[in-house]
Structure formats: C-alpha cells, structure tokens
C-alpha atoms as a PDB file:
ATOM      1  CA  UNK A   1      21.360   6.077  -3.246  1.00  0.00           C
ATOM      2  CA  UNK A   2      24.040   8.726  -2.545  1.00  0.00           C
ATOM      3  CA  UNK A   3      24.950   9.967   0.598  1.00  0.00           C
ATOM      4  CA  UNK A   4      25.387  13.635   1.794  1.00  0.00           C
ATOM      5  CA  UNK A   5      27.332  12.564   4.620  1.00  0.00           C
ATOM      6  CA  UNK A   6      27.642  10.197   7.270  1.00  0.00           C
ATOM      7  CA  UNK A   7      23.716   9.313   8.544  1.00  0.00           C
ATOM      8  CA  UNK A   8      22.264  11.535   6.251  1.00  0.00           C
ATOM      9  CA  UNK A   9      20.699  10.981   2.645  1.00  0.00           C
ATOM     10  CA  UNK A  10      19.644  13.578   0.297  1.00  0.00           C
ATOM     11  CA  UNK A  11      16.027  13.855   0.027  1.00  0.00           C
ATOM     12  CA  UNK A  12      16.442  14.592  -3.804  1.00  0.00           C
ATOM     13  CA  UNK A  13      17.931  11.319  -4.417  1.00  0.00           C
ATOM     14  CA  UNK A  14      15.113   9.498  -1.633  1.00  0.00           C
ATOM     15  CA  UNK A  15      12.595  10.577  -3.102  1.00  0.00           C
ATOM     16  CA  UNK A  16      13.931   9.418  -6.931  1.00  0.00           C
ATOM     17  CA  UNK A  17      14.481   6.465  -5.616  1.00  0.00           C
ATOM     18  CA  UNK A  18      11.311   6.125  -4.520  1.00  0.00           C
ATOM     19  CA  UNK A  19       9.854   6.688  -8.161  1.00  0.00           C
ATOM     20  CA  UNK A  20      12.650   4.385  -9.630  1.00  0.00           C
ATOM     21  CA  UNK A  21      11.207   1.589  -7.370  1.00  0.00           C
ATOM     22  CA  UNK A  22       7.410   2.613  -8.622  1.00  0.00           C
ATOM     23  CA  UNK A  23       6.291   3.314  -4.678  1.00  0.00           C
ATOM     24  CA  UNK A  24       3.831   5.728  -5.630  1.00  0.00           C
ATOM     25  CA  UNK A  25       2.172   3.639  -8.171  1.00  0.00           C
ATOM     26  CA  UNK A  26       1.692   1.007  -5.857  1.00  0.00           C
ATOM     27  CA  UNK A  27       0.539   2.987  -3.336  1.00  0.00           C
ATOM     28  CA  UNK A  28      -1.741   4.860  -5.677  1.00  0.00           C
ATOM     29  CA  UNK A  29      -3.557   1.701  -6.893  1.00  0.00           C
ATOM     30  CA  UNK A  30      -3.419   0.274  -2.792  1.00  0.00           C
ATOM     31  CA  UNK A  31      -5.400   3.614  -1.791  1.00  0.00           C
ATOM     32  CA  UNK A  32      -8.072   3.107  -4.730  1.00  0.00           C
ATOM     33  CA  UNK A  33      -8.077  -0.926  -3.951  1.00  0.00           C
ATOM     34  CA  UNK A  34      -8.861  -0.351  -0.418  1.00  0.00           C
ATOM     35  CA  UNK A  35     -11.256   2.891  -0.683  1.00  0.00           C
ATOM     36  CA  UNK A  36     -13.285   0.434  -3.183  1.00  0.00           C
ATOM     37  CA  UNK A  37     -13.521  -2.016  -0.620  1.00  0.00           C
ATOM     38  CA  UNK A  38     -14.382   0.242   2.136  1.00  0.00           C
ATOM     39  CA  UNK A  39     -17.356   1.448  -0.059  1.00  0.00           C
ATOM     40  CA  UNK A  40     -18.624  -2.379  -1.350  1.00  0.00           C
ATOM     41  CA  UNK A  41     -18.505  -3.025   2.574  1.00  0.00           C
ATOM     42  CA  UNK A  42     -20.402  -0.214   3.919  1.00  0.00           C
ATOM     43  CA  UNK A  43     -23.211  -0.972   1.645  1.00  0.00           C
ATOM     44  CA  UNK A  44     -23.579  -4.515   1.280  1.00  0.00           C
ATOM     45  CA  UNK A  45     -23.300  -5.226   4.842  1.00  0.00           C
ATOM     46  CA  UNK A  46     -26.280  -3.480   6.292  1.00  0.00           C
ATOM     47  CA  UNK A  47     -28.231  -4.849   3.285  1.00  0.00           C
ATOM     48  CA  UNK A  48     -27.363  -8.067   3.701  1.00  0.00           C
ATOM     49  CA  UNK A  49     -27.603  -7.824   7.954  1.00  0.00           C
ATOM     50  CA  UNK A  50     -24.389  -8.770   8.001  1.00  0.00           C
ATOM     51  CA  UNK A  51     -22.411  -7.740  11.893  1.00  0.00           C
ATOM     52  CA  UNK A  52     -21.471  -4.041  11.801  1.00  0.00           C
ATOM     53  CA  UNK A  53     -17.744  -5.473  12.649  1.00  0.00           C
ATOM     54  CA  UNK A  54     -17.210  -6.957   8.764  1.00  0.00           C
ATOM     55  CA  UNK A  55     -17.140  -2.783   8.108  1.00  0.00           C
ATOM     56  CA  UNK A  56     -14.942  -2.256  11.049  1.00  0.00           C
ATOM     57  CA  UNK A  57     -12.269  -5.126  10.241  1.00  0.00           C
ATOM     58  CA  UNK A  58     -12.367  -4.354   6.681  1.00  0.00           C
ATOM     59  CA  UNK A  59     -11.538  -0.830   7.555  1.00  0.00           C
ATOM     60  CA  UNK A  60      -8.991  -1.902   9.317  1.00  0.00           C
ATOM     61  CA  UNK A  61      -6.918  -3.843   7.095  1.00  0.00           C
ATOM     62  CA  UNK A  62      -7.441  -1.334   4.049  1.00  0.00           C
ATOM     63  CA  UNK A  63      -5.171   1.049   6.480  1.00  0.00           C
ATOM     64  CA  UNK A  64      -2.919  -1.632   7.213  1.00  0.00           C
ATOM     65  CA  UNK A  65       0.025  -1.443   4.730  1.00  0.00           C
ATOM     66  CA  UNK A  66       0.485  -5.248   3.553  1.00  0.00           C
ATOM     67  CA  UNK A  67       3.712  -7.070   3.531  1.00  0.00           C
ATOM     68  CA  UNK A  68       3.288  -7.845  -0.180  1.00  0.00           C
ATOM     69  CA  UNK A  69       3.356  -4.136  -1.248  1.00  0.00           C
ATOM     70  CA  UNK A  70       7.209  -3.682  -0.452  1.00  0.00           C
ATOM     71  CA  UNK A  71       7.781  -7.388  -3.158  1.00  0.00           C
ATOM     72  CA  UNK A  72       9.023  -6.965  -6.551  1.00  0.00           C
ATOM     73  CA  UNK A  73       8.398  -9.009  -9.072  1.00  0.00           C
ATOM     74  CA  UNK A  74      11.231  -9.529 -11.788  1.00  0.00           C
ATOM     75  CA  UNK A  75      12.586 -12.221 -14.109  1.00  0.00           C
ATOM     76  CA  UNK A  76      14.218 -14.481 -11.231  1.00  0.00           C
ATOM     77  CA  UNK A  77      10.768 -14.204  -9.634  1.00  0.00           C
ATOM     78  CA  UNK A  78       9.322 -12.657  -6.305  1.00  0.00           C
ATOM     79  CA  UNK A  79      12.319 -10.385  -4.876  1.00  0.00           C
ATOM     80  CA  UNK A  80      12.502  -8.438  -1.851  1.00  0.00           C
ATOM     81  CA  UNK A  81      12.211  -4.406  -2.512  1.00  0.00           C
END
C-alpha cells in the first residue's frame, strides 16, 4: 500500500487493497450467512416455544464481526490478514 504522505494513504490504493485481499467477498457471503440465520431463528423459535432470547442472541452475534473473518488461508496454512 502506497503512501500519499506521512499519516495519510490514498483511498484509491485502500480500497484495491481491500479487493486484492477479497474483503468484500467475505463480507458479502458473512451478510447472507448471518441474514439466513436471523430468518431460520425467527421462525423456528416461536414454533418450537423456544425463549424469545435464542432470536435476540442470535441477532446479536450475526452483527458481531468474527475474529475468523480477518484469517487467510494459504499454502503454509491459517495466516493472519
């Protein structure tokens, strides 16, 4: 990543570096993941008379960005991004 000058980056380079490291896939496919989950939740637990907090905390840590999302994954193994 290039700098502009001193404490500054260029958002034109920050933001292809963002799509280099595939950030908005990930966060893409974390949205969908956790709006599916949301959904499965909201209907199974009133059917099921399940405690109206299972919808609550599973709300909650759908919005919660999760450590693993910033890993990579490449030949030497699990890196950090």
């Amino acid at each position: 990543m290039s700098f502009d000058g001193p404490g500054t980056v260029s958002t034109r380079n920050f933001f292809s570096e963002l799509k280099w490291r595939n950030v908005y896939k990930v966060a893409a496919a974390y949205a969908v993941v956790g709006w599916l989950a949301i959904q499965v939740t909201a209907t199974i637990v009133p059917a099921l008379h399940l405690p109206d907090g299972l919808t609550d905390q599973n709300f909650s840590l759908s919005v919660t960005p999760q450590p693993t999302a910033r890993r990579n994954f490449n030949e030497g193994g699990l890196a950090k991004s």
